[in-house]
C-alpha atoms as a PDB file:
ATOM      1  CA  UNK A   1     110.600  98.119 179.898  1.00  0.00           C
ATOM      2  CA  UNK A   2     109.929 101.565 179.864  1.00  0.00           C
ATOM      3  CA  UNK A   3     113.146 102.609 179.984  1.00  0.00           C
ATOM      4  CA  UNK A   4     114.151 100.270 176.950  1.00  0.00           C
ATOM      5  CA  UNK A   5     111.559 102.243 175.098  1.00  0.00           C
ATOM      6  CA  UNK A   6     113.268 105.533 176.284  1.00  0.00           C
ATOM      7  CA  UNK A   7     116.826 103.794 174.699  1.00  0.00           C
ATOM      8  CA  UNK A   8     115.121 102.840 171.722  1.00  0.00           C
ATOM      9  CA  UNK A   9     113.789 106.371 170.840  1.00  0.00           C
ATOM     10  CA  UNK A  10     117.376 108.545 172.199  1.00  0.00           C
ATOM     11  CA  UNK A  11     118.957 106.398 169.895  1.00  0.00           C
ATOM     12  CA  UNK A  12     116.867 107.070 167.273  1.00  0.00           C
ATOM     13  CA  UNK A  13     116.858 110.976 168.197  1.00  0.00           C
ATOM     14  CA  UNK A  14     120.716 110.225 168.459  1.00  0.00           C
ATOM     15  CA  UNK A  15     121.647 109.047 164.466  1.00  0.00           C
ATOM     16  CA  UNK A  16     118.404 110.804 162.475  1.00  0.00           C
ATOM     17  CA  UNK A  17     117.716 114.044 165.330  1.00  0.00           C
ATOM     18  CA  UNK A  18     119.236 116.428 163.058  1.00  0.00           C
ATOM     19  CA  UNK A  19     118.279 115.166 159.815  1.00  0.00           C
ATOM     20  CA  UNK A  20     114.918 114.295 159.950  1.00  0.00           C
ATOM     21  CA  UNK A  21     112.472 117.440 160.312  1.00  0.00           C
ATOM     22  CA  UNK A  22     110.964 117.935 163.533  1.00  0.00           C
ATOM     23  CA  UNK A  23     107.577 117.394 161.436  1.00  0.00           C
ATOM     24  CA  UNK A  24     108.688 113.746 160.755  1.00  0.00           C
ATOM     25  CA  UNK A  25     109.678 112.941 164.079  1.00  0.00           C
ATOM     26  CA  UNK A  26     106.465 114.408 165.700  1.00  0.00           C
ATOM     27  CA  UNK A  27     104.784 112.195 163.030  1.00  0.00           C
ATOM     28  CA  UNK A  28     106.907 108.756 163.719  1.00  0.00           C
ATOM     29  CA  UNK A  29     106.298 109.243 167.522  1.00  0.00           C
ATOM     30  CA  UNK A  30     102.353 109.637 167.205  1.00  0.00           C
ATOM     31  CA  UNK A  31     102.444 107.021 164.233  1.00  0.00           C
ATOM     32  CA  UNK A  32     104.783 104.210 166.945  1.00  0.00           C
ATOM     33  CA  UNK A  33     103.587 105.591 170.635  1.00  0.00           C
ATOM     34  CA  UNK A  34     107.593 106.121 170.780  1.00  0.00           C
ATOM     35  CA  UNK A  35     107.827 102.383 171.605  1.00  0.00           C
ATOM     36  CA  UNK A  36     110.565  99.424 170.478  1.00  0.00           C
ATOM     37  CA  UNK A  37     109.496 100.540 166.517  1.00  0.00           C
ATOM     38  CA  UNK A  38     110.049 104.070 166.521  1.00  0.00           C
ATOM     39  CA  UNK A  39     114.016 103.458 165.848  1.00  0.00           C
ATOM     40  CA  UNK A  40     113.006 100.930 162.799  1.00  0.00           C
ATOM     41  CA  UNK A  41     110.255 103.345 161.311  1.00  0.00           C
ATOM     42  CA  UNK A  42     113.146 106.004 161.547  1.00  0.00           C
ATOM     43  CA  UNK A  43     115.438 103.945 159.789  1.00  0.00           C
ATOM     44  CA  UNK A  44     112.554 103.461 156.846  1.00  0.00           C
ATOM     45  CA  UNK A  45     112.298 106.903 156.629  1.00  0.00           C
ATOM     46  CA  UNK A  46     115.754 108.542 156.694  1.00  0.00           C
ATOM     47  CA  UNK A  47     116.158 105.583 154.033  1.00  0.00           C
ATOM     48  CA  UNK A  48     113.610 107.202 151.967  1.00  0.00           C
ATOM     49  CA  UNK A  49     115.126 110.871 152.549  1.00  0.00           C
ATOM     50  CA  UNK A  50     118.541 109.604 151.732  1.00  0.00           C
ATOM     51  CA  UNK A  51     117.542 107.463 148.455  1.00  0.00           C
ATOM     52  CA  UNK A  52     115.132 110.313 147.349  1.00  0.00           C
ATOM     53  CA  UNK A  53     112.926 107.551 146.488  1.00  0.00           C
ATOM     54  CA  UNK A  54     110.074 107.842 149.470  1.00  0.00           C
ATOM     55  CA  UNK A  55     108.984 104.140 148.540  1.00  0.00           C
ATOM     56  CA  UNK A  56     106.292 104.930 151.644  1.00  0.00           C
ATOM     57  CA  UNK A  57     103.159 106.876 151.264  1.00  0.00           C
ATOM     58  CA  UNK A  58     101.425 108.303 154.161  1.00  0.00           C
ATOM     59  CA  UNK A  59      99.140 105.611 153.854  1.00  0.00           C
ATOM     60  CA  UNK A  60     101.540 102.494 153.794  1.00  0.00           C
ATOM     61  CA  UNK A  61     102.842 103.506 156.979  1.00  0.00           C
ATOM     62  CA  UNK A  62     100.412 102.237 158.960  1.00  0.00           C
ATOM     63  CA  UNK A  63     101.494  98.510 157.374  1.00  0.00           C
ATOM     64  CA  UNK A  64     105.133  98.901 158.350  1.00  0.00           C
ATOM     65  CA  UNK A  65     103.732  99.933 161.983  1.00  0.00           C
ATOM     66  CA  UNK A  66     101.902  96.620 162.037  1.00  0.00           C
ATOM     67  CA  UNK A  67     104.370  94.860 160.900  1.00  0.00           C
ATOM     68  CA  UNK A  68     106.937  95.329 163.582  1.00  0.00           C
ATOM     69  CA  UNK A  69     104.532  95.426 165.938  1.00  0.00           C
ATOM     70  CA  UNK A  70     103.581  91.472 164.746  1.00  0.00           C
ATOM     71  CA  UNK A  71     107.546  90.853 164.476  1.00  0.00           C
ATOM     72  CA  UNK A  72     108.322  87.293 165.539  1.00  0.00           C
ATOM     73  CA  UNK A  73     111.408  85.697 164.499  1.00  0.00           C
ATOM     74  CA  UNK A  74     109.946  82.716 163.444  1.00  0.00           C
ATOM     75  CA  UNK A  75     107.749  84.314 160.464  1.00  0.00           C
ATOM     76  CA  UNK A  76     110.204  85.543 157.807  1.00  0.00           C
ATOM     77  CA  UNK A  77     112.931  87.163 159.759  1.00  0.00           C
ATOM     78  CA  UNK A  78     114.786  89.821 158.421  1.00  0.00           C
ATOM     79  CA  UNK A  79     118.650  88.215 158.816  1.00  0.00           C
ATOM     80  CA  UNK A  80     121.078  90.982 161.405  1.00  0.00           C
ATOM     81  CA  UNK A  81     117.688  92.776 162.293  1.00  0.00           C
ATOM     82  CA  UNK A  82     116.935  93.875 165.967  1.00  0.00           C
ATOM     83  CA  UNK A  83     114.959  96.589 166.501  1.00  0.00           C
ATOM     84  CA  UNK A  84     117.581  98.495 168.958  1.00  0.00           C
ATOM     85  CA  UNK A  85     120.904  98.255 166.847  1.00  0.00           C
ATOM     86  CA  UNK A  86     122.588 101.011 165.710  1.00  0.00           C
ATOM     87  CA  UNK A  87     123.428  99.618 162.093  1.00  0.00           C
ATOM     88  CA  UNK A  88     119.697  99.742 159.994  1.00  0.00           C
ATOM     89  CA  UNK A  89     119.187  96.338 157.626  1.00  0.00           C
ATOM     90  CA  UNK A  90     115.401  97.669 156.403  1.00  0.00           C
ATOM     91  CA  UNK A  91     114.470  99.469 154.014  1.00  0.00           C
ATOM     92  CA  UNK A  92     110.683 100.492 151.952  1.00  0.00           C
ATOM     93  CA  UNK A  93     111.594  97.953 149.676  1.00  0.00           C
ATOM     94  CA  UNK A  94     112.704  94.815 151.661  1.00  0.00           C
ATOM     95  CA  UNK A  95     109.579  95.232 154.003  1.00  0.00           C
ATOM     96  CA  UNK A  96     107.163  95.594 150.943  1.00  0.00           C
ATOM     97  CA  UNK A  97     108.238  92.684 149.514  1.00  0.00           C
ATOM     98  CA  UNK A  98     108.012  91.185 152.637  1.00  0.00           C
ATOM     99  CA  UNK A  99     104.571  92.144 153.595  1.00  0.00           C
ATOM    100  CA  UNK A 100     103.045  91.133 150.065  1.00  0.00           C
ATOM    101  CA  UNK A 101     104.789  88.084 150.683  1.00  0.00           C
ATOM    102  CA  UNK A 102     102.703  87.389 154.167  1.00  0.00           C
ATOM    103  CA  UNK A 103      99.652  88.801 152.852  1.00  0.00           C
ATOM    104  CA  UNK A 104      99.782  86.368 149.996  1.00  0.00           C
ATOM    105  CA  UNK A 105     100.567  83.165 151.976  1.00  0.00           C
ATOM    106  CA  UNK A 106      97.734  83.936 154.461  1.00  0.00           C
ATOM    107  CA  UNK A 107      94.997  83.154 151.811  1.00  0.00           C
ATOM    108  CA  UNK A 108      96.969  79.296 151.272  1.00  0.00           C
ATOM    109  CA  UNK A 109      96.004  76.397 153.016  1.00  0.00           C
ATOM    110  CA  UNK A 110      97.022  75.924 156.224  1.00  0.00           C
ATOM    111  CA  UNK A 111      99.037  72.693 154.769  1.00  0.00           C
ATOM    112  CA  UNK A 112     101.105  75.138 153.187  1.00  0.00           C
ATOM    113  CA  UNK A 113     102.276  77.128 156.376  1.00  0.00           C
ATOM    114  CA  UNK A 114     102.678  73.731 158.048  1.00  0.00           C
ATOM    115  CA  UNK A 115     104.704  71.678 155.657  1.00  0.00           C
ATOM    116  CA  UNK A 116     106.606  75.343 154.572  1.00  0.00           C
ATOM    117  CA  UNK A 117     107.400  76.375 158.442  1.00  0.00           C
ATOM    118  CA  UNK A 118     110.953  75.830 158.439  1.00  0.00           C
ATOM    119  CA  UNK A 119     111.440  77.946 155.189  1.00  0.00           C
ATOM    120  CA  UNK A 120     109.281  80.598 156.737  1.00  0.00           C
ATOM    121  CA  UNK A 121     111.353  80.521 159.868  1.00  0.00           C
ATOM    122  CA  UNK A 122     114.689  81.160 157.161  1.00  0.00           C
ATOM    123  CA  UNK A 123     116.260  84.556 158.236  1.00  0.00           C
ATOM    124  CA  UNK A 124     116.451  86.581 154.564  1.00  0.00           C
ATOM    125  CA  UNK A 125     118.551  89.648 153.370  1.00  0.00           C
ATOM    126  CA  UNK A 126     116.751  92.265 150.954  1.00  0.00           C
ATOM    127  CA  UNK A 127     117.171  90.016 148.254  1.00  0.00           C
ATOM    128  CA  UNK A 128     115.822  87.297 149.330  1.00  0.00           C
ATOM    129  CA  UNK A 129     112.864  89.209 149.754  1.00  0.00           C
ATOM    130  CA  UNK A 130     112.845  90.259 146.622  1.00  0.00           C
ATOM    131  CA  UNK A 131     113.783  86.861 145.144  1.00  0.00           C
ATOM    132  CA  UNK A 132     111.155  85.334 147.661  1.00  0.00           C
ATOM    133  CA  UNK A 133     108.336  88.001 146.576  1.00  0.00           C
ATOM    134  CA  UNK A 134     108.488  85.967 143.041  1.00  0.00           C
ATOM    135  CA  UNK A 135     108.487  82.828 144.140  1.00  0.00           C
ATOM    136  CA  UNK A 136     105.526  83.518 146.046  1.00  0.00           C
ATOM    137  CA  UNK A 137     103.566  85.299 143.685  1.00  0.00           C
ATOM    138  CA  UNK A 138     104.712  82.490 140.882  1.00  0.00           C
ATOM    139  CA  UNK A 139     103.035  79.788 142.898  1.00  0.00           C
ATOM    140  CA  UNK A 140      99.852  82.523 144.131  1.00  0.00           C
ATOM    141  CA  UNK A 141      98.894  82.626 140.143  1.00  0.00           C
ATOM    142  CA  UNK A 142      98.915  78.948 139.461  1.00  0.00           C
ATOM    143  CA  UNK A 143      96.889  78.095 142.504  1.00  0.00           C
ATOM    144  CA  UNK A 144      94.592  80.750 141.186  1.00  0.00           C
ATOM    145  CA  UNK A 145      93.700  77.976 138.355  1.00  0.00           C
ATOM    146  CA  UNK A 146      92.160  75.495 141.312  1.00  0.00           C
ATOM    147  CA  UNK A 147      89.512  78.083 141.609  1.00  0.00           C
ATOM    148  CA  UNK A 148      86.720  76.240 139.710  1.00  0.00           C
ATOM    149  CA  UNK A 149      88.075  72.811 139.904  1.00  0.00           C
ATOM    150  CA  UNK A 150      86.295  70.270 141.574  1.00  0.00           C
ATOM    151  CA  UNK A 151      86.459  70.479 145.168  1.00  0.00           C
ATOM    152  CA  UNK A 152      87.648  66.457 145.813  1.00  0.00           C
ATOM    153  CA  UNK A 153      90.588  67.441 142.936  1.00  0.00           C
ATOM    154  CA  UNK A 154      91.553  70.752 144.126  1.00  0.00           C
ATOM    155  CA  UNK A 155      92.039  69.039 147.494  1.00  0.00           C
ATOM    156  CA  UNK A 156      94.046  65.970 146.155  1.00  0.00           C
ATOM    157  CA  UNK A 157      96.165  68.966 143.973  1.00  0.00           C
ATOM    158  CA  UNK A 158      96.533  71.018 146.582  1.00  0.00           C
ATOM    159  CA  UNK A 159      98.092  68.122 149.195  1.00  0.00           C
ATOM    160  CA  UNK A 160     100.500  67.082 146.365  1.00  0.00           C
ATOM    161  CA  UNK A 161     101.650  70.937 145.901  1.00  0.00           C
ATOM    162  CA  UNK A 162     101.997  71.285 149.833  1.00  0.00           C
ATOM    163  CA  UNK A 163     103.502  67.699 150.306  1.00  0.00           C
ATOM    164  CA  UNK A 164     106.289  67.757 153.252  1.00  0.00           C
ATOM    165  CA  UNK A 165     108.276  66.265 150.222  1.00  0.00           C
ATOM    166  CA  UNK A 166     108.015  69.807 149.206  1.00  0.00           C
ATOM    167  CA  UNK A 167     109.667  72.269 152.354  1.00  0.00           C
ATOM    168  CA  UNK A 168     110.946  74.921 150.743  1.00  0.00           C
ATOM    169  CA  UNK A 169     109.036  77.652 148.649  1.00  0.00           C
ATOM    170  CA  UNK A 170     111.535  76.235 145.987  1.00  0.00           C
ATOM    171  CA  UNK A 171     110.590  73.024 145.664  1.00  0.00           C
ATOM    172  CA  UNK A 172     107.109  73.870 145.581  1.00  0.00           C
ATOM    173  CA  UNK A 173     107.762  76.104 142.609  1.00  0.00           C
ATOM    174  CA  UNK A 174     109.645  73.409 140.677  1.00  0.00           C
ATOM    175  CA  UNK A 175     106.523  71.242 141.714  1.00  0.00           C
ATOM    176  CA  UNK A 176     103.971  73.694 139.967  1.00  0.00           C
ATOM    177  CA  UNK A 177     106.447  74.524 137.243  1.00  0.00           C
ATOM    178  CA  UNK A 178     106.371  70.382 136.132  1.00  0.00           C
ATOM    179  CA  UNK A 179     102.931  70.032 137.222  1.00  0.00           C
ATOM    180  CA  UNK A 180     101.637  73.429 135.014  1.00  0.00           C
ATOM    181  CA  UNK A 181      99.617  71.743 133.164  1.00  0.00           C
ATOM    182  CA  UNK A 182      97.460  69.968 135.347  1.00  0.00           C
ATOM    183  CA  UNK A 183      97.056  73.569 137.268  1.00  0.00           C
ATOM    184  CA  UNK A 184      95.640  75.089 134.471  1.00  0.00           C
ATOM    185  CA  UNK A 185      92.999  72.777 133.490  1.00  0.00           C
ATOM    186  CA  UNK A 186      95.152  69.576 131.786  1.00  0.00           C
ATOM    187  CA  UNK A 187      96.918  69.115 128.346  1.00  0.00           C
ATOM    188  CA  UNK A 188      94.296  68.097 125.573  1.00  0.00           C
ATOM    189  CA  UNK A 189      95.219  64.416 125.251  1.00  0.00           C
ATOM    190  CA  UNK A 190      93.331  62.697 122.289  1.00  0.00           C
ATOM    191  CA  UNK A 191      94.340  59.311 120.592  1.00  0.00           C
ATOM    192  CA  UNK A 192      96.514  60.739 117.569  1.00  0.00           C
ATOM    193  CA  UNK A 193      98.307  63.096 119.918  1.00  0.00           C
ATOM    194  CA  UNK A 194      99.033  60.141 121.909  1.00  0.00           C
ATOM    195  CA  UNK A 195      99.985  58.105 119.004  1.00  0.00           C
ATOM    196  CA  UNK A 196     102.763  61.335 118.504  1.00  0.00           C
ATOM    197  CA  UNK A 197     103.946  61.179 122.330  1.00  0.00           C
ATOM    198  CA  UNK A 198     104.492  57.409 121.519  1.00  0.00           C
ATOM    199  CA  UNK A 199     106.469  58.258 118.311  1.00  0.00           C
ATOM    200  CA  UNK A 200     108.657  61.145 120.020  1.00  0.00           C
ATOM    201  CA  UNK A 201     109.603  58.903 123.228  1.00  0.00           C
ATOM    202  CA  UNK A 202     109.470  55.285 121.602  1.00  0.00           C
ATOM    203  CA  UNK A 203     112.651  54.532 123.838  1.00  0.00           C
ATOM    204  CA  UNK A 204     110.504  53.822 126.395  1.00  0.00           C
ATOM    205  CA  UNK A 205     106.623  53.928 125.189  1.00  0.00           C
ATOM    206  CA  UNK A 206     104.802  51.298 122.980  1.00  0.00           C
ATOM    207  CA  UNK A 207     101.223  51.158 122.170  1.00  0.00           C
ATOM    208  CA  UNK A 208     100.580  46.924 123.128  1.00  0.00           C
ATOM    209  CA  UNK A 209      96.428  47.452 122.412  1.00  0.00           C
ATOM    210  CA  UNK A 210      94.353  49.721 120.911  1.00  0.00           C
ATOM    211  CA  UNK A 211      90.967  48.735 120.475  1.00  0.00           C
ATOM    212  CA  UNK A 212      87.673  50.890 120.400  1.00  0.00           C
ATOM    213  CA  UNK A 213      88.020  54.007 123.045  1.00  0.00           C
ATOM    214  CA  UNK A 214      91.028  51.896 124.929  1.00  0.00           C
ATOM    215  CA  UNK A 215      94.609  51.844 124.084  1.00  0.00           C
ATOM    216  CA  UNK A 216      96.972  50.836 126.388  1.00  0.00           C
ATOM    217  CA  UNK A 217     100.606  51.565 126.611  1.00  0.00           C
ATOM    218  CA  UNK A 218     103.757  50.012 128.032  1.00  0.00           C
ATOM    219  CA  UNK A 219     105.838  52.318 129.921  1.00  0.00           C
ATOM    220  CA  UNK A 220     109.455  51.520 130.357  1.00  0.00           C
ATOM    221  CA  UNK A 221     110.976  55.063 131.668  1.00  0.00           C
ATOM    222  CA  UNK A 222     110.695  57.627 133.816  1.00  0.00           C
ATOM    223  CA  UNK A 223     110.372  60.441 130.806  1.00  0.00           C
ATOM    224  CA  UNK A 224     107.516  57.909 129.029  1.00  0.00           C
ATOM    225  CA  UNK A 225     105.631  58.095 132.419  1.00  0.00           C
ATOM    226  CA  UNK A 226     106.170  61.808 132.778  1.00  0.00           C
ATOM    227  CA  UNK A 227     104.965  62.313 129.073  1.00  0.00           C
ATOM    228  CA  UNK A 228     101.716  60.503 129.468  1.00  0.00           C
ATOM    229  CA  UNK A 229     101.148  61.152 132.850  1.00  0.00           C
ATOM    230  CA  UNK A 230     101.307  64.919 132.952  1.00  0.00           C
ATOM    231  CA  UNK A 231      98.140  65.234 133.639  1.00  0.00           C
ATOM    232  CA  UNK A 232      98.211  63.610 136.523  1.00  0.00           C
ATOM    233  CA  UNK A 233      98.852  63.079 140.235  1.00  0.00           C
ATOM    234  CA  UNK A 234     101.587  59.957 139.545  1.00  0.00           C
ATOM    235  CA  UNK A 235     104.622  60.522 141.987  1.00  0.00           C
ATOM    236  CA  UNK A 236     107.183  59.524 139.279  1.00  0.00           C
ATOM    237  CA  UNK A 237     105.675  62.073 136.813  1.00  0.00           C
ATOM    238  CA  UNK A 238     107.437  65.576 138.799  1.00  0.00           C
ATOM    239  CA  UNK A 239     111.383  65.725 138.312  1.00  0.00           C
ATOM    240  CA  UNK A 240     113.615  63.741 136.194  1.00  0.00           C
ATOM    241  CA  UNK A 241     114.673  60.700 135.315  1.00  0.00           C
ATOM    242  CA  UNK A 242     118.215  61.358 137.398  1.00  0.00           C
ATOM    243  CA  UNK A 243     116.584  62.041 140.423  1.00  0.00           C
ATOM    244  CA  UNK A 244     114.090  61.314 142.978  1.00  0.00           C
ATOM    245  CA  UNK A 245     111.668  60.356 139.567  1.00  0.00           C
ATOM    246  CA  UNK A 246     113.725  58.184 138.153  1.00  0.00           C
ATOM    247  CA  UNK A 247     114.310  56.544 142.228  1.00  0.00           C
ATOM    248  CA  UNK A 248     110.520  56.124 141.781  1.00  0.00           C
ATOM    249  CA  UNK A 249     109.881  54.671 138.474  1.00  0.00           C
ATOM    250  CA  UNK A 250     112.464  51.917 139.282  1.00  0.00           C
ATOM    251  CA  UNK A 251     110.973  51.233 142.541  1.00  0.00           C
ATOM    252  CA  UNK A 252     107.541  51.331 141.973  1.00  0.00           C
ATOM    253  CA  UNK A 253     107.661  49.815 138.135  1.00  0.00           C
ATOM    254  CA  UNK A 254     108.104  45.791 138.285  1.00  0.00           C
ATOM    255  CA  UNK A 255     110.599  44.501 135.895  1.00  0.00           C
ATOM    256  CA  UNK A 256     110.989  48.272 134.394  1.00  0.00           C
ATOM    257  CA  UNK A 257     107.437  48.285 133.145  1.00  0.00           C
ATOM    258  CA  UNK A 258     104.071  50.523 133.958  1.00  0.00           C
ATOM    259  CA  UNK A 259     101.482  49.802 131.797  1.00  0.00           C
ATOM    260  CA  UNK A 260      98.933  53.069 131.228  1.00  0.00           C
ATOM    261  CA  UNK A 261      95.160  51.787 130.039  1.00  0.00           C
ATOM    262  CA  UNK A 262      93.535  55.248 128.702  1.00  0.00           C
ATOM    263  CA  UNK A 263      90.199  54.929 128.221  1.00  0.00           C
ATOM    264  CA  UNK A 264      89.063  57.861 125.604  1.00  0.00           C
ATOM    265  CA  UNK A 265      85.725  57.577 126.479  1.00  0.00           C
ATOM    266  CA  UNK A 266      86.335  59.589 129.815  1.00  0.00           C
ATOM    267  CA  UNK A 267      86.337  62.948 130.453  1.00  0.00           C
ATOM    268  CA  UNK A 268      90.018  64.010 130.484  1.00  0.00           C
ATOM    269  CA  UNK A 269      89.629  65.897 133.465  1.00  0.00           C
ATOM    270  CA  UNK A 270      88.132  62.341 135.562  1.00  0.00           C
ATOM    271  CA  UNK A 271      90.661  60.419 137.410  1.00  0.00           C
ATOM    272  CA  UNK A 272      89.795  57.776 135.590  1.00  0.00           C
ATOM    273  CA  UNK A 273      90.607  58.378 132.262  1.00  0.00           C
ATOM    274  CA  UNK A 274      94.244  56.918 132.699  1.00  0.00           C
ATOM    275  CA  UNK A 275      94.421  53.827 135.293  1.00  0.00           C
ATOM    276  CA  UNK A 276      98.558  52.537 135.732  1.00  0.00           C
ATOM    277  CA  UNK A 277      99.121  48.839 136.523  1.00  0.00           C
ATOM    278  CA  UNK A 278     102.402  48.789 138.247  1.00  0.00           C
ATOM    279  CA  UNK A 279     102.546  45.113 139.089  1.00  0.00           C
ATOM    280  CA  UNK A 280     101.093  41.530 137.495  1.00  0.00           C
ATOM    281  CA  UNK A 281      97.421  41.262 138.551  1.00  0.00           C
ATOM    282  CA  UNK A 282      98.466  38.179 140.116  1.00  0.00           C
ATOM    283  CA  UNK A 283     100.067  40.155 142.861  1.00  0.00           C
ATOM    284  CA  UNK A 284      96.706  42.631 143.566  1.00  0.00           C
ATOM    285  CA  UNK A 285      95.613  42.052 147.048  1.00  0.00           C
ATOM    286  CA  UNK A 286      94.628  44.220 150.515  1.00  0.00           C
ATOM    287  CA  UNK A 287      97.958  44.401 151.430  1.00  0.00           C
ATOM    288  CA  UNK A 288      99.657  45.612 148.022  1.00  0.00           C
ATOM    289  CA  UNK A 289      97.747  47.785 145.328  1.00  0.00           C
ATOM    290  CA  UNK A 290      98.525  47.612 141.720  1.00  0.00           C
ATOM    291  CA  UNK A 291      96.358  49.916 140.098  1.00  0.00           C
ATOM    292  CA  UNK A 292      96.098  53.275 140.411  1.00  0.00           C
ATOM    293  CA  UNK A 293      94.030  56.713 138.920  1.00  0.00           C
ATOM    294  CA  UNK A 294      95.235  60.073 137.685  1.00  0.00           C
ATOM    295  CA  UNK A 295      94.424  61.392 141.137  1.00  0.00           C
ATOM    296  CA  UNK A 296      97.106  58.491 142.068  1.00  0.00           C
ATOM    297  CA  UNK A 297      94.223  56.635 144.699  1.00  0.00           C
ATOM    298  CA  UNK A 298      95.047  53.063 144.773  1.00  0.00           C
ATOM    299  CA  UNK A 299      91.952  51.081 143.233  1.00  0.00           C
ATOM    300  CA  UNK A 300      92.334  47.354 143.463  1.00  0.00           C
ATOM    301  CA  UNK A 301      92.487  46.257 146.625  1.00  0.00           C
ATOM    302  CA  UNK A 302      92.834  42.510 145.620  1.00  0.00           C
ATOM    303  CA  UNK A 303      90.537  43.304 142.244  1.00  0.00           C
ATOM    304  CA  UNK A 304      92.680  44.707 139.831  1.00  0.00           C
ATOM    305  CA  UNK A 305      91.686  42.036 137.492  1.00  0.00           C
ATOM    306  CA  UNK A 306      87.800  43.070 137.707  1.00  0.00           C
ATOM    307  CA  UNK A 307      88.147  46.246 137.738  1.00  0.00           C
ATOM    308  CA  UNK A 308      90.147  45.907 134.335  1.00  0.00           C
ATOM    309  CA  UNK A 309      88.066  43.657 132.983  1.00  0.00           C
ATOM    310  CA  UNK A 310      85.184  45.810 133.684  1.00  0.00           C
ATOM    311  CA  UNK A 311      86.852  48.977 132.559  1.00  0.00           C
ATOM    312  CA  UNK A 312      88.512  47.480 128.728  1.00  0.00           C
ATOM    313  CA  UNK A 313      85.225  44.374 128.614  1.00  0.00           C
ATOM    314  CA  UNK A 314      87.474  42.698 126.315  1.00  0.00           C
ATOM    315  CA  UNK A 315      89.770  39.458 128.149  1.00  0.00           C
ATOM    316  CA  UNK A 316      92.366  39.618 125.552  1.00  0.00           C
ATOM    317  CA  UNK A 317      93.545  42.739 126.965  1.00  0.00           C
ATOM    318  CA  UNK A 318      95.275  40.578 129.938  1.00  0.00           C
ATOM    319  CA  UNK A 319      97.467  38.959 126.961  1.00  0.00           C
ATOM    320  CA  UNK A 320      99.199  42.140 126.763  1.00  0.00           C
ATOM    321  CA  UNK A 321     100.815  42.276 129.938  1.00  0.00           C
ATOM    322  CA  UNK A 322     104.114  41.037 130.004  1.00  0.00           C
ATOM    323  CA  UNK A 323     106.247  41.591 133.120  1.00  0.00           C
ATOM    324  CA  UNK A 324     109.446  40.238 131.649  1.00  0.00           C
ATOM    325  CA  UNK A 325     112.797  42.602 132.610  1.00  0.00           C
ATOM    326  CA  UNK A 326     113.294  44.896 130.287  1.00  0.00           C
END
């Protein structure tokens, strides 16, 4: 081993001996011990010295130190690196954005580094980094919303956000990016906005009752369900109608209808303000939910029809149900 340390630092001595000061090498070999970083750190330096930019302060160093020294090749590897060859693929800026990037994702749910752990493991070029550093921080700010949210929501938010439907850093953006406005607190939804979502999709949304604080709507689309869902946890609400969405909607919706009771009289921000029947009542039992909450927890449990009744108190709402294909 030690002599593989020795390597490490003649090679080092070998490319940078003559144009690194003697100052800077003293400094590199108290700063690494002279172990397997020393050739790495000298690569970040003469980088610095040969870009005139010196993108590391005396101060940072001790970061890039710990960062080698905590290299595994599992936790954002940097793609053609190895710590002994003669060709340097670091630089100040690849392993800044890569140390943010680490430091950031250490303060997310473990979920996160679990269901993200083959996109961690993803062997990235400076670029990536780079490209990766605003991903990162993209997602960092909206989870920064979830801060005063109820702890049972944040929870149920933060599982959706780190689903294993969602492996790569990616998809989780395009997650938060469709789902922004449940992050930051929930679009204001009141009844003559809703009577203008209706208006603006009527392709596939028509108001069927509207009585007192309850309207209900019949939802024949993927882009109605998105629209009135977006506050929500629905699955069919994220993406599009041309892909994994739209897969949803049909699957899930019976005949090509949802129907969406609102109740007005609810807080916007309770799961309960928006129930979705996705199948006749008749149908409700242990075995096969029909009626879900914004937080998308299955309710009926073979009492759909109570639970409705209780919620609207007015039978007649049952009339407006009709399953037919659409």
């Amino acid at each position: 081993m030690r002599t593989l340390l020795t390597e490490n630092y003649q090679l080092a001595l070998k490319l940078y001996g003559d144009r690194l000061s003697p100052e800077n090498i003293e400094f590199l070999s108290k700063l690494s011990g002279q172990d397997h970083t020393f050739k790495t750190l000298a690569d970040l330096m003469m980088n610095d010295v040969e870009t005139g930019h010196y993108g590391w302060k005396e101060k940072d160093w001790p970061d890039a130190v710990a960062q080698l020294k905590n290299y595994h090749k599992n936790v954002f590897p940097i793609e053609d690196f190895s710590f002994d060859s003669p060709t340097p693929v670091v630089n100040t800026g690849l392993m800044k954005a890569r140390a943010d990037i680490i430091r950031t994702i250490s303060k997310w749910p473990s979920l996160a580094k679990r269901n993200l752990k083959k996109d961690i493991a993803v062997p990235r070029t400076h670029r990536d980094f780079i490209v990766l550093k605003n991903v990162v921080e993209y997602i960092d700010m909206h989870l920064r919303f979830l801060e005063n949210r109820d702890p049972k929501q944040k929870e149920i938010i933060l599982k959706k956000i780190f689903s294993s439907d969602h492996p790569t850093f990616e998809e989780v953006q395009g997650f938060v990016e469709d789902k922004e406005n449940l992050l930051v607190g929930g679009k204001a939804f009141s009844k003559a906005g809703l009577y203008q979502l209706v208006k603006k999709h009527d392709y596939d949304l028509k108001i069927v009752y509207d009585k007192g604080n309850i309207v209900v709507v019949d939802v024949t689309g993927q882009p109605g369900i998105k629209a009135i869902g977006c506050n929500s946890m629905w699955c069919f609400t994220y993406g599009n109608e041309y892909d994994k969405a739209g897969e949803q909607f049909d699957q899930y919706s019976y005949n090509g209808h949802v129907y969406a009771i609102i109740d007005f009289s609810q807080s916007q921000e309770d799961a309960d303000f928006i129930y979705i029947l996705i199948k006749p009542v008749e149908l409700d039992s242990e075995q096969e939910t029909v009626l879900y909450n914004m937080a998308n927890e299955g309710l009926s449990d073979g009492n759909a029809a109570r639970i409705i009744e209780f919620r609207v108190k007015d039978p007649a709402v049952f009339n407006v149900f009709k399953w037919e294909n659409y």
